[in-house]
PDB file of N, CA and C in Angstrom:
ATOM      1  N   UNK A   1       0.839  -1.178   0.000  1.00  0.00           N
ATOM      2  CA  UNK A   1       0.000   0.000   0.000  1.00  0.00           C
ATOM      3  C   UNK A   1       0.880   1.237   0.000  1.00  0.00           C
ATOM      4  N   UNK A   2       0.960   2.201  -0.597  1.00  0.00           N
ATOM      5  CA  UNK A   2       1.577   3.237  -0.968  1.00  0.00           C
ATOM      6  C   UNK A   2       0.827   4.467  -0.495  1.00  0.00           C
ATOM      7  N   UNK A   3       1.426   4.927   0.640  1.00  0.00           N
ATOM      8  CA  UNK A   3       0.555   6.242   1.225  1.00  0.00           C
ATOM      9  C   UNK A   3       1.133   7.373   0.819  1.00  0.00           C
ATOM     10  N   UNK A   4       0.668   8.576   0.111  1.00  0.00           N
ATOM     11  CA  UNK A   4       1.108   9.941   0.205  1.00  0.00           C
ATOM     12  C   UNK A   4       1.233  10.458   1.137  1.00  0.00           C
ATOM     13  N   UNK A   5       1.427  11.508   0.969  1.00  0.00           N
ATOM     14  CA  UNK A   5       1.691  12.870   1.501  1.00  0.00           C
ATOM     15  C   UNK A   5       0.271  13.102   2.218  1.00  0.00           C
ATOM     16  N   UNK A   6      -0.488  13.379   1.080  1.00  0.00           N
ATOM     17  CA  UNK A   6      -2.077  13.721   1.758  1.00  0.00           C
ATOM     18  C   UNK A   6      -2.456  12.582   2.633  1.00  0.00           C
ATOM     19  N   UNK A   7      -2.460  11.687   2.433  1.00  0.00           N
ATOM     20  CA  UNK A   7      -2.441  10.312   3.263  1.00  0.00           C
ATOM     21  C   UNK A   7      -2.358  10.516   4.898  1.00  0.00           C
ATOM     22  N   UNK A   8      -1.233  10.738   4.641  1.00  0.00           N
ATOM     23  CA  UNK A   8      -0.234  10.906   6.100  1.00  0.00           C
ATOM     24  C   UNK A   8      -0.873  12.044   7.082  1.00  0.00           C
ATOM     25  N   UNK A   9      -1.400  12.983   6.235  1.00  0.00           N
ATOM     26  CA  UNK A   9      -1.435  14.219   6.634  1.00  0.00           C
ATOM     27  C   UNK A   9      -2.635  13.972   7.333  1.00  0.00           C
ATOM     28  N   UNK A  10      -3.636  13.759   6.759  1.00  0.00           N
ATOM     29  CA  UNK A  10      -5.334  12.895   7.010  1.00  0.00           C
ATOM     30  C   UNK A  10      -4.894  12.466   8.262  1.00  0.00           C
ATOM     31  N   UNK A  11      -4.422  10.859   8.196  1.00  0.00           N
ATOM     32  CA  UNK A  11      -4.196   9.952   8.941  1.00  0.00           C
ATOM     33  C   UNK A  11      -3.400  10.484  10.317  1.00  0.00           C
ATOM     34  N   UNK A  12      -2.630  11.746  10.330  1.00  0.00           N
ATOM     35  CA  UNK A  12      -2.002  12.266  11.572  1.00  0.00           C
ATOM     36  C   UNK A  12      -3.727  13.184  12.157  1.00  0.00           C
ATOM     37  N   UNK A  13      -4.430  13.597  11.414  1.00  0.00           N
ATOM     38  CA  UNK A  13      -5.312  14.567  12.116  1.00  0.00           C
ATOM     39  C   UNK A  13      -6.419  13.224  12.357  1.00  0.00           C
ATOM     40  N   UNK A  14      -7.003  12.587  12.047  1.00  0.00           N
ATOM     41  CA  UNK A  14      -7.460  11.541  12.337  1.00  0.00           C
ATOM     42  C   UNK A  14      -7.353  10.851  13.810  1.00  0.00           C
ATOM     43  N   UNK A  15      -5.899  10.813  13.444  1.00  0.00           N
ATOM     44  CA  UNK A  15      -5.572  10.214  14.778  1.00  0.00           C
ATOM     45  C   UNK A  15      -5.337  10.748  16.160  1.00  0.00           C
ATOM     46  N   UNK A  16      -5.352  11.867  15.424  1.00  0.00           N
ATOM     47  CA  UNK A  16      -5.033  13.678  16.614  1.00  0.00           C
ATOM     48  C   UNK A  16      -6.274  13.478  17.313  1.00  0.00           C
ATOM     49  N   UNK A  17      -7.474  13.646  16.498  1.00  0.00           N
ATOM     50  CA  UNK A  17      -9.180  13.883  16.741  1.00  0.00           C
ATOM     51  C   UNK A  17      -9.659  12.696  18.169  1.00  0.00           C
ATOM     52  N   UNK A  18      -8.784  11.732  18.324  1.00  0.00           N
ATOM     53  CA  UNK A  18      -9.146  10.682  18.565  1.00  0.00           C
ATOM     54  C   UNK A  18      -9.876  11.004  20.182  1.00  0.00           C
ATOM     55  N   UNK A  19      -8.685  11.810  20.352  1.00  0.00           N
ATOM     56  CA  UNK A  19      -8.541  12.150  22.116  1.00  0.00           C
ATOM     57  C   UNK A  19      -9.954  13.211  21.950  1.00  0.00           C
ATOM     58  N   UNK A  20     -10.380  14.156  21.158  1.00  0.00           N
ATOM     59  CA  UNK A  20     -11.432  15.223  21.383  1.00  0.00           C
ATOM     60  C   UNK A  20     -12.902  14.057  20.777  1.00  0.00           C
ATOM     61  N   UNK A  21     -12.695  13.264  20.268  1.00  0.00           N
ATOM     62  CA  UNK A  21     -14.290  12.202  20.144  1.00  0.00           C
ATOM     63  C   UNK A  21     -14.204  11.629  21.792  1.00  0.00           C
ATOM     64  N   UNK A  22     -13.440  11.286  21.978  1.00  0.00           N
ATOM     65  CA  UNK A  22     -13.268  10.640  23.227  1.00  0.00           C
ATOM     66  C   UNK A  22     -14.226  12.251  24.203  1.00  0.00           C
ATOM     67  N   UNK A  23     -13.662  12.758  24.232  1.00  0.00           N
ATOM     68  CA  UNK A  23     -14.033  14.018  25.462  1.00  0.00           C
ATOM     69  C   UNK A  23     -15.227  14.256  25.011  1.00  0.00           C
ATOM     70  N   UNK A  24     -15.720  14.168  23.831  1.00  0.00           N
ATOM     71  CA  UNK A  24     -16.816  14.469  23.233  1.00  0.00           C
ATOM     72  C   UNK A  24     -17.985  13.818  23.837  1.00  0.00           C
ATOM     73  N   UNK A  25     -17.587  12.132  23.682  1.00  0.00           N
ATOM     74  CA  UNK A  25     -18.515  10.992  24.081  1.00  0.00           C
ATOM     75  C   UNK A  25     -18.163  10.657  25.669  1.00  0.00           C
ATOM     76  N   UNK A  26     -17.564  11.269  26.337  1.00  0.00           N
ATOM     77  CA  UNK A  26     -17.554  11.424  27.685  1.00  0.00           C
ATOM     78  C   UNK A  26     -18.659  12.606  28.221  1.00  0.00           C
ATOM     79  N   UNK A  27     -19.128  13.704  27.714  1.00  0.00           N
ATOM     80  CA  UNK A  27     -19.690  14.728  27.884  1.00  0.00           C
ATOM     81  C   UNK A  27     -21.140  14.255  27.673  1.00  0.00           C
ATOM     82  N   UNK A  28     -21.129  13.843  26.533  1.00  0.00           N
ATOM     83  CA  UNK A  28     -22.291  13.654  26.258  1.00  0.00           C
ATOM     84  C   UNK A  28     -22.918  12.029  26.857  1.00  0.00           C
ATOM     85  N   UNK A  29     -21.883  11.254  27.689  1.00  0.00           N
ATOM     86  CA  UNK A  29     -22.616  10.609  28.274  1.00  0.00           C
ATOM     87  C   UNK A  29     -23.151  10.947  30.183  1.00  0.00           C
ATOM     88  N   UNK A  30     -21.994  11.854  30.297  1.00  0.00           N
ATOM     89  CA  UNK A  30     -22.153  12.418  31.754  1.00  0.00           C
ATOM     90  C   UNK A  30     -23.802  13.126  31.733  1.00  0.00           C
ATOM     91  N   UNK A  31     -24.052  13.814  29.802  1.00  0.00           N
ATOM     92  CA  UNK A  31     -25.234  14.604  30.212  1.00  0.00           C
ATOM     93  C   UNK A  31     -26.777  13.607  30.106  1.00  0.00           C
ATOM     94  N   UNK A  32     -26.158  12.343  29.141  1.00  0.00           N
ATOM     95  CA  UNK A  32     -27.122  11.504  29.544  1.00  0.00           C
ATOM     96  C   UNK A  32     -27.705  11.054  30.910  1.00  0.00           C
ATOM     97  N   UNK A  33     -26.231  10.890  32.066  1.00  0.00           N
ATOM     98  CA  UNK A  33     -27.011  10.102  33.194  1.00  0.00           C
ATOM     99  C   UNK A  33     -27.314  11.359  34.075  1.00  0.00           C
ATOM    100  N   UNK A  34     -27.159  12.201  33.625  1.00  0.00           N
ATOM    101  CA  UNK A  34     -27.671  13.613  34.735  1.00  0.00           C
ATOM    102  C   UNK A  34     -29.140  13.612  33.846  1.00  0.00           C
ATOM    103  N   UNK A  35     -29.337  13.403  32.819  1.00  0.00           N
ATOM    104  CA  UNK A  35     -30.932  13.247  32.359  1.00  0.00           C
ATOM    105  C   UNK A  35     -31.876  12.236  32.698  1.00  0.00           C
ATOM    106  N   UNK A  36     -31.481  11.019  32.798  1.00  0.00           N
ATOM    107  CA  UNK A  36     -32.074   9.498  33.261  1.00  0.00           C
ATOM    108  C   UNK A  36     -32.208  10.220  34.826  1.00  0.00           C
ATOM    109  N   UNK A  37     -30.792  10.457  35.428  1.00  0.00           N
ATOM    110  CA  UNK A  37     -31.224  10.673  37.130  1.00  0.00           C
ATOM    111  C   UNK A  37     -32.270  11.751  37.504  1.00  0.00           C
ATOM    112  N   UNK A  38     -32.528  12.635  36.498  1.00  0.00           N
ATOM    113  CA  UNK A  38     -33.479  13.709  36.600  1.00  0.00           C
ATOM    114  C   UNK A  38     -34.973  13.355  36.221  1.00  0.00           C
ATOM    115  N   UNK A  39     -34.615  12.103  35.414  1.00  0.00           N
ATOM    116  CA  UNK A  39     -36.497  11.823  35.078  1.00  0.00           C
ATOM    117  C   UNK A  39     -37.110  10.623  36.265  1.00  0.00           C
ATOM    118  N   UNK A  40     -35.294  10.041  36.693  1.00  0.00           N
ATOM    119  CA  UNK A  40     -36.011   9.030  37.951  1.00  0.00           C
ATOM    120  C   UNK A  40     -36.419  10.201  39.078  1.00  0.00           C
ATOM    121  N   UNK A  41     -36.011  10.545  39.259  1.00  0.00           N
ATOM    122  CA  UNK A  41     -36.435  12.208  40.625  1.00  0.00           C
ATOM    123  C   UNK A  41     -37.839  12.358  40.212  1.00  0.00           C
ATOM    124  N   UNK A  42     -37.968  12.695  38.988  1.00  0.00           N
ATOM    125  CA  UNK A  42     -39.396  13.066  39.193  1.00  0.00           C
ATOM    126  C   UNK A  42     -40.193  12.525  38.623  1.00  0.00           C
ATOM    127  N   UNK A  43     -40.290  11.421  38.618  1.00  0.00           N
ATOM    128  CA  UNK A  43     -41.079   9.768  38.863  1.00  0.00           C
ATOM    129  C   UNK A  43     -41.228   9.414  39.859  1.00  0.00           C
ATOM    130  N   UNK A  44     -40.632  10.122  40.782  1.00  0.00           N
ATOM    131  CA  UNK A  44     -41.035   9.615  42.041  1.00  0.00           C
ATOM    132  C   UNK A  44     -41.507  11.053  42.563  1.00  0.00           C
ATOM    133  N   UNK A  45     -42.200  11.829  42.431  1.00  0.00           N
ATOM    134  CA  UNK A  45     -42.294  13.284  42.901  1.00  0.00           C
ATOM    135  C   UNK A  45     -43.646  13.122  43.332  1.00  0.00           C
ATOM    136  N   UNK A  46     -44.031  13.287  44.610  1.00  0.00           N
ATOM    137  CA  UNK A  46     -45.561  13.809  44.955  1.00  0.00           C
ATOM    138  C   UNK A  46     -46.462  14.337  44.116  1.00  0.00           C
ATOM    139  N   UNK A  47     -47.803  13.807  43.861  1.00  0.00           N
ATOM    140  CA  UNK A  47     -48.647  14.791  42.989  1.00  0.00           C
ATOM    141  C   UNK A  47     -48.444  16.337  42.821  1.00  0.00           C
ATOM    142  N   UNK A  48     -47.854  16.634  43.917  1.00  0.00           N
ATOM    143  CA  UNK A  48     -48.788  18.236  44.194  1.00  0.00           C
ATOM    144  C   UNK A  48     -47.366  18.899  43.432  1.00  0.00           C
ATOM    145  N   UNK A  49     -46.416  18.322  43.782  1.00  0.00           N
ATOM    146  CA  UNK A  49     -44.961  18.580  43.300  1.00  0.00           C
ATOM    147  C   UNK A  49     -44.633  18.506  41.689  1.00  0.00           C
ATOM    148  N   UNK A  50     -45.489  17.486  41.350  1.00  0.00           N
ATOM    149  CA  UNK A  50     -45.726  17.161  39.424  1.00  0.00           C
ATOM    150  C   UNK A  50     -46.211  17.939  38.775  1.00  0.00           C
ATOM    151  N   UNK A  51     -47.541  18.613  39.964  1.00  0.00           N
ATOM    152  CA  UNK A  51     -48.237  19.658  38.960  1.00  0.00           C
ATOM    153  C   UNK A  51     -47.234  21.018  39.269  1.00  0.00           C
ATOM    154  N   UNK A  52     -46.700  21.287  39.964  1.00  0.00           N
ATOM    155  CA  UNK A  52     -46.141  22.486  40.113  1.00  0.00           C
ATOM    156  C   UNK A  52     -44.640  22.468  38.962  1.00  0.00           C
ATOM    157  N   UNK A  53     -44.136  21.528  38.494  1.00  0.00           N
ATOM    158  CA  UNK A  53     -42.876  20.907  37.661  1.00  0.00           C
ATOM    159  C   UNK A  53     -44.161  21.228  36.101  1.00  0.00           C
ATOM    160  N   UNK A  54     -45.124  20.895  36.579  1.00  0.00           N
ATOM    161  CA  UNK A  54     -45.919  20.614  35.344  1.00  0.00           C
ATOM    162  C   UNK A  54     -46.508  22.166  34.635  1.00  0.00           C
ATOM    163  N   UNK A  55     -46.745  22.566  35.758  1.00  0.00           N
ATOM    164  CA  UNK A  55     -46.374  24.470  35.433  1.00  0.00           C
ATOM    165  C   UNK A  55     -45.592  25.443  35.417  1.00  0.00           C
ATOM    166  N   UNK A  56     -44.227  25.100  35.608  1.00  0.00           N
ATOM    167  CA  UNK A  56     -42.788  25.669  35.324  1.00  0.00           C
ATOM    168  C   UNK A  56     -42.663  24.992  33.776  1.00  0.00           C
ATOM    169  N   UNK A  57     -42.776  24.112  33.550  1.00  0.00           N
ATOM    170  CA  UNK A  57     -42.769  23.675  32.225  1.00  0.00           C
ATOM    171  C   UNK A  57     -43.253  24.089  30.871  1.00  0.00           C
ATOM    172  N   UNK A  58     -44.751  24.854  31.169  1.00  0.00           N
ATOM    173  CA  UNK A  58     -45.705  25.065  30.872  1.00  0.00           C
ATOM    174  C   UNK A  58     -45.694  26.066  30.712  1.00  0.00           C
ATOM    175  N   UNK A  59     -44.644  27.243  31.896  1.00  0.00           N
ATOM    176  CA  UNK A  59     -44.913  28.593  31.584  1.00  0.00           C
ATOM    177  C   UNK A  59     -43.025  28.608  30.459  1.00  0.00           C
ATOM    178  N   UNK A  60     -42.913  27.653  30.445  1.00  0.00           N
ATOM    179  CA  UNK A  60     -40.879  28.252  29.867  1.00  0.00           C
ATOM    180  C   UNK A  60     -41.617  28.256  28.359  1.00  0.00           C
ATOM    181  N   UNK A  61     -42.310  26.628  27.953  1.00  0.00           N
ATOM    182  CA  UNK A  61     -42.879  26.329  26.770  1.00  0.00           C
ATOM    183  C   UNK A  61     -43.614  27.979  26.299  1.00  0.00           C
ATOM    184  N   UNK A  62     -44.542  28.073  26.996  1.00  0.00           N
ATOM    185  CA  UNK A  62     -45.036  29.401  26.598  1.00  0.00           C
ATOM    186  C   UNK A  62     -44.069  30.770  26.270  1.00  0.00           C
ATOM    187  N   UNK A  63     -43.638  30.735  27.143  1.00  0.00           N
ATOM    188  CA  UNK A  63     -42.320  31.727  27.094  1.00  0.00           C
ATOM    189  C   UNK A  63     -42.658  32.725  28.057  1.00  0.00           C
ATOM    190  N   UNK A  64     -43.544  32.037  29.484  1.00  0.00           N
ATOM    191  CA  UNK A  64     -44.117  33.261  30.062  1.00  0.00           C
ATOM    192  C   UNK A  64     -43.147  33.347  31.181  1.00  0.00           C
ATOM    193  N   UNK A  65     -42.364  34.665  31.109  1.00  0.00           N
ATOM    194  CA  UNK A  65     -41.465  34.837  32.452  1.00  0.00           C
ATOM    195  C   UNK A  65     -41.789  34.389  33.943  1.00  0.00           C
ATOM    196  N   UNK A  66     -43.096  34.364  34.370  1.00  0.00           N
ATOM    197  CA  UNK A  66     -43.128  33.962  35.384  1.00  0.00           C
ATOM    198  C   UNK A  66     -44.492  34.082  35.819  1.00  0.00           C
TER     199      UNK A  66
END
């Protein structure tokens, strides 16, 4: 197999990238289990507590300040 120039060049940034996919798919799995642990929290939340989550929700969707 006969690699160029461009080859090499690819294959060094390629291999550079490796370490920032890595940090990438570390981030984005830290923000997964901070999302799973946030929907088990409020699966377990008191009625009265659901509807009040259920109207902070309700007013962001809307866009109503408060």
């Amino acid at each position: 197999m006969t690699v160029t120039d461009n080859d090499l060049e690819r294959l060094v940034r390629e291999a550079h990238d490796e370490d920032a996919a890595v940090a990438d798919l570390e981030g984005c799995l830290q923000r997964l289990q901070r999302a799973r642990q946030a929907k088990t929290t409020l699966a377990h939340l008191p009625a009265d507590q659901l509807r009040t989550v259920l109207q902070m929700r309700r007013r962001d969707l809307d866009g109503d300040p408060a």
